[in-house]
Protein backbone atom coordinates (compact mmCIF):
# COMPACT_ATOMS: atom_id res chain seq x y z
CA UNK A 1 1.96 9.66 -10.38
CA UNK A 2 -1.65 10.76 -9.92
CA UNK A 3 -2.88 11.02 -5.95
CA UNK A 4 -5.00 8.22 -5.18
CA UNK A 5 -8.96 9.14 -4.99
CA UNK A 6 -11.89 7.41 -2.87
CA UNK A 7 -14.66 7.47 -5.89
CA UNK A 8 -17.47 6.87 -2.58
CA UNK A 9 -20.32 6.28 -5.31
CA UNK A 10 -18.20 3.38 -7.14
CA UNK A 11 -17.18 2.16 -4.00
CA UNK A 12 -13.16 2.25 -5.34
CA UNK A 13 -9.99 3.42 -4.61
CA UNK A 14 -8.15 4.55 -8.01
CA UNK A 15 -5.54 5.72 -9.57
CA UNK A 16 -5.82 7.16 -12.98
CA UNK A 17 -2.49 7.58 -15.46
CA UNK A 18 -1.72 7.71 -19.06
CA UNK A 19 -6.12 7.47 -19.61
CA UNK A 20 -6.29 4.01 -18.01
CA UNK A 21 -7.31 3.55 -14.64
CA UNK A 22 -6.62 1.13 -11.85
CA UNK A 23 -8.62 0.37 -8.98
CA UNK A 24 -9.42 -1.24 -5.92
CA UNK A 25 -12.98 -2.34 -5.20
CA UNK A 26 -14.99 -2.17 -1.69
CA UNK A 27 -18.14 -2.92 -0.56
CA UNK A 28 -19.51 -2.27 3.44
CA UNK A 29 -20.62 -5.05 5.62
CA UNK A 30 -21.66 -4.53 8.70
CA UNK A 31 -19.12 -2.57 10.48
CA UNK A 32 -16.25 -3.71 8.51
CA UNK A 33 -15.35 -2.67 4.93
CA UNK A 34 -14.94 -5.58 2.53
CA UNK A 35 -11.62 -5.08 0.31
CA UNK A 36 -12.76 -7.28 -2.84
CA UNK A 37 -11.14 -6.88 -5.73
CA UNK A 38 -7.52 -4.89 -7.74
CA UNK A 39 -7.49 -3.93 -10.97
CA UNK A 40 -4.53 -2.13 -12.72
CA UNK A 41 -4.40 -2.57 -16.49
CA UNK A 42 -1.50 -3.63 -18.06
CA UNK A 43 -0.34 -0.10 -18.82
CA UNK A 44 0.05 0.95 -15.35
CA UNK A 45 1.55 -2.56 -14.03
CA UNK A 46 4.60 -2.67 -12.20
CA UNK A 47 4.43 0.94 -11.02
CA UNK A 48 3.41 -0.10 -7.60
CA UNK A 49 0.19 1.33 -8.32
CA UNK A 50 -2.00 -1.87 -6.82
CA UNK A 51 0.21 -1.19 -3.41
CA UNK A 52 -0.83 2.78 -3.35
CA UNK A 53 -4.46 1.38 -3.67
CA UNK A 54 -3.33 -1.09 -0.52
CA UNK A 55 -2.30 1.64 1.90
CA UNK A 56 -4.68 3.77 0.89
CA UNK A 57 -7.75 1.36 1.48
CA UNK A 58 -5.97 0.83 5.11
CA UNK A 59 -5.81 4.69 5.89
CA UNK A 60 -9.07 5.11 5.01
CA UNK A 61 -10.13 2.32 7.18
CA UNK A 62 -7.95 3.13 10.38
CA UNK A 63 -9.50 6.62 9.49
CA UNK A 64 -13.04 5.80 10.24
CA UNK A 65 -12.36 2.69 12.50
CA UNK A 66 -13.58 0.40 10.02
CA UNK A 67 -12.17 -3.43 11.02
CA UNK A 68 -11.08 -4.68 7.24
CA UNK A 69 -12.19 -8.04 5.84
CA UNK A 70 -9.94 -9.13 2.67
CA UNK A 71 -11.28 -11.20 -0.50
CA UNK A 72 -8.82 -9.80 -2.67
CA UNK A 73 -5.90 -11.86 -3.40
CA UNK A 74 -3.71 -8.96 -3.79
CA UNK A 75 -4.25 -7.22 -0.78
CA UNK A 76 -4.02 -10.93 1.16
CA UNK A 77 -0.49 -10.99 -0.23
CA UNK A 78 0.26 -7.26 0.66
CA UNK A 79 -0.84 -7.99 4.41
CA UNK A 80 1.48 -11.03 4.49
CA UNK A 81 4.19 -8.91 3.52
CA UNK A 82 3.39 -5.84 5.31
CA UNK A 83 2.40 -7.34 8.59
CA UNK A 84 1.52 -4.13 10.44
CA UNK A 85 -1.92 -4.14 8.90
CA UNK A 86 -2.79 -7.13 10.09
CA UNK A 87 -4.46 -5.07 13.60
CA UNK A 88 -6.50 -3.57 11.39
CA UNK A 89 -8.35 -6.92 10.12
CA UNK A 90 -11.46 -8.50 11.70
CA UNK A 91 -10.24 -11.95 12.58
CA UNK A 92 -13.60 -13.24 12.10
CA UNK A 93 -13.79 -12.67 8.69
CA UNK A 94 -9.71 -12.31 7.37
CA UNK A 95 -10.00 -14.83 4.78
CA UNK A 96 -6.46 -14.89 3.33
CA UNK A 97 -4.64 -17.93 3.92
CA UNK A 98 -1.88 -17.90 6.46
């Protein structure tokens, strides 16, 4: 599987396999960075690519102390089950459902 990549000018974490590409979208706000949206096309699904994108978003946010606000569904779910990210997220604005 291809290393995941931190495209800084698309503001996205991806992965590219097979000539499709999945990705994870960010935006900054403030001190925090905003994780907004997964994408991994139906080609590249159930590889466990959308949870590569996951960690990596984290790392890169523990990396350069960036508190994380979630929007994306996916990565709501992935901090539910993975409950050691949850220091990481700015309680003001973690808006995944408990």
């Amino acid at each position: 599987m291809a290393p995941v990549i931190n495209n800084t000018q698309e503001q996205q974490f991806e992965v590219e396999s097979n000539g499709l590409k999945a990705t994870l979208t960010y935006r900054f706000y403030k001190r925090d960075i905003a994780l907004m949206h997964t994408s991994v096309p139906e080609g590249l699904s159930g590889m466990g690519i959308a949870t590569m994108l996951a960690k990596e978003a984290f790392a890169y946010a523990k990396a350069t102390k960036k508190p994380v606000m979630v929007y994306c569904p996916f990565v709501a779910g992935f901090v539910k089950k993975h409950p050691e990210y949850e220091a990481q997220l700015d309680p003001e604005y973690y808006t995944a459902k408990r």
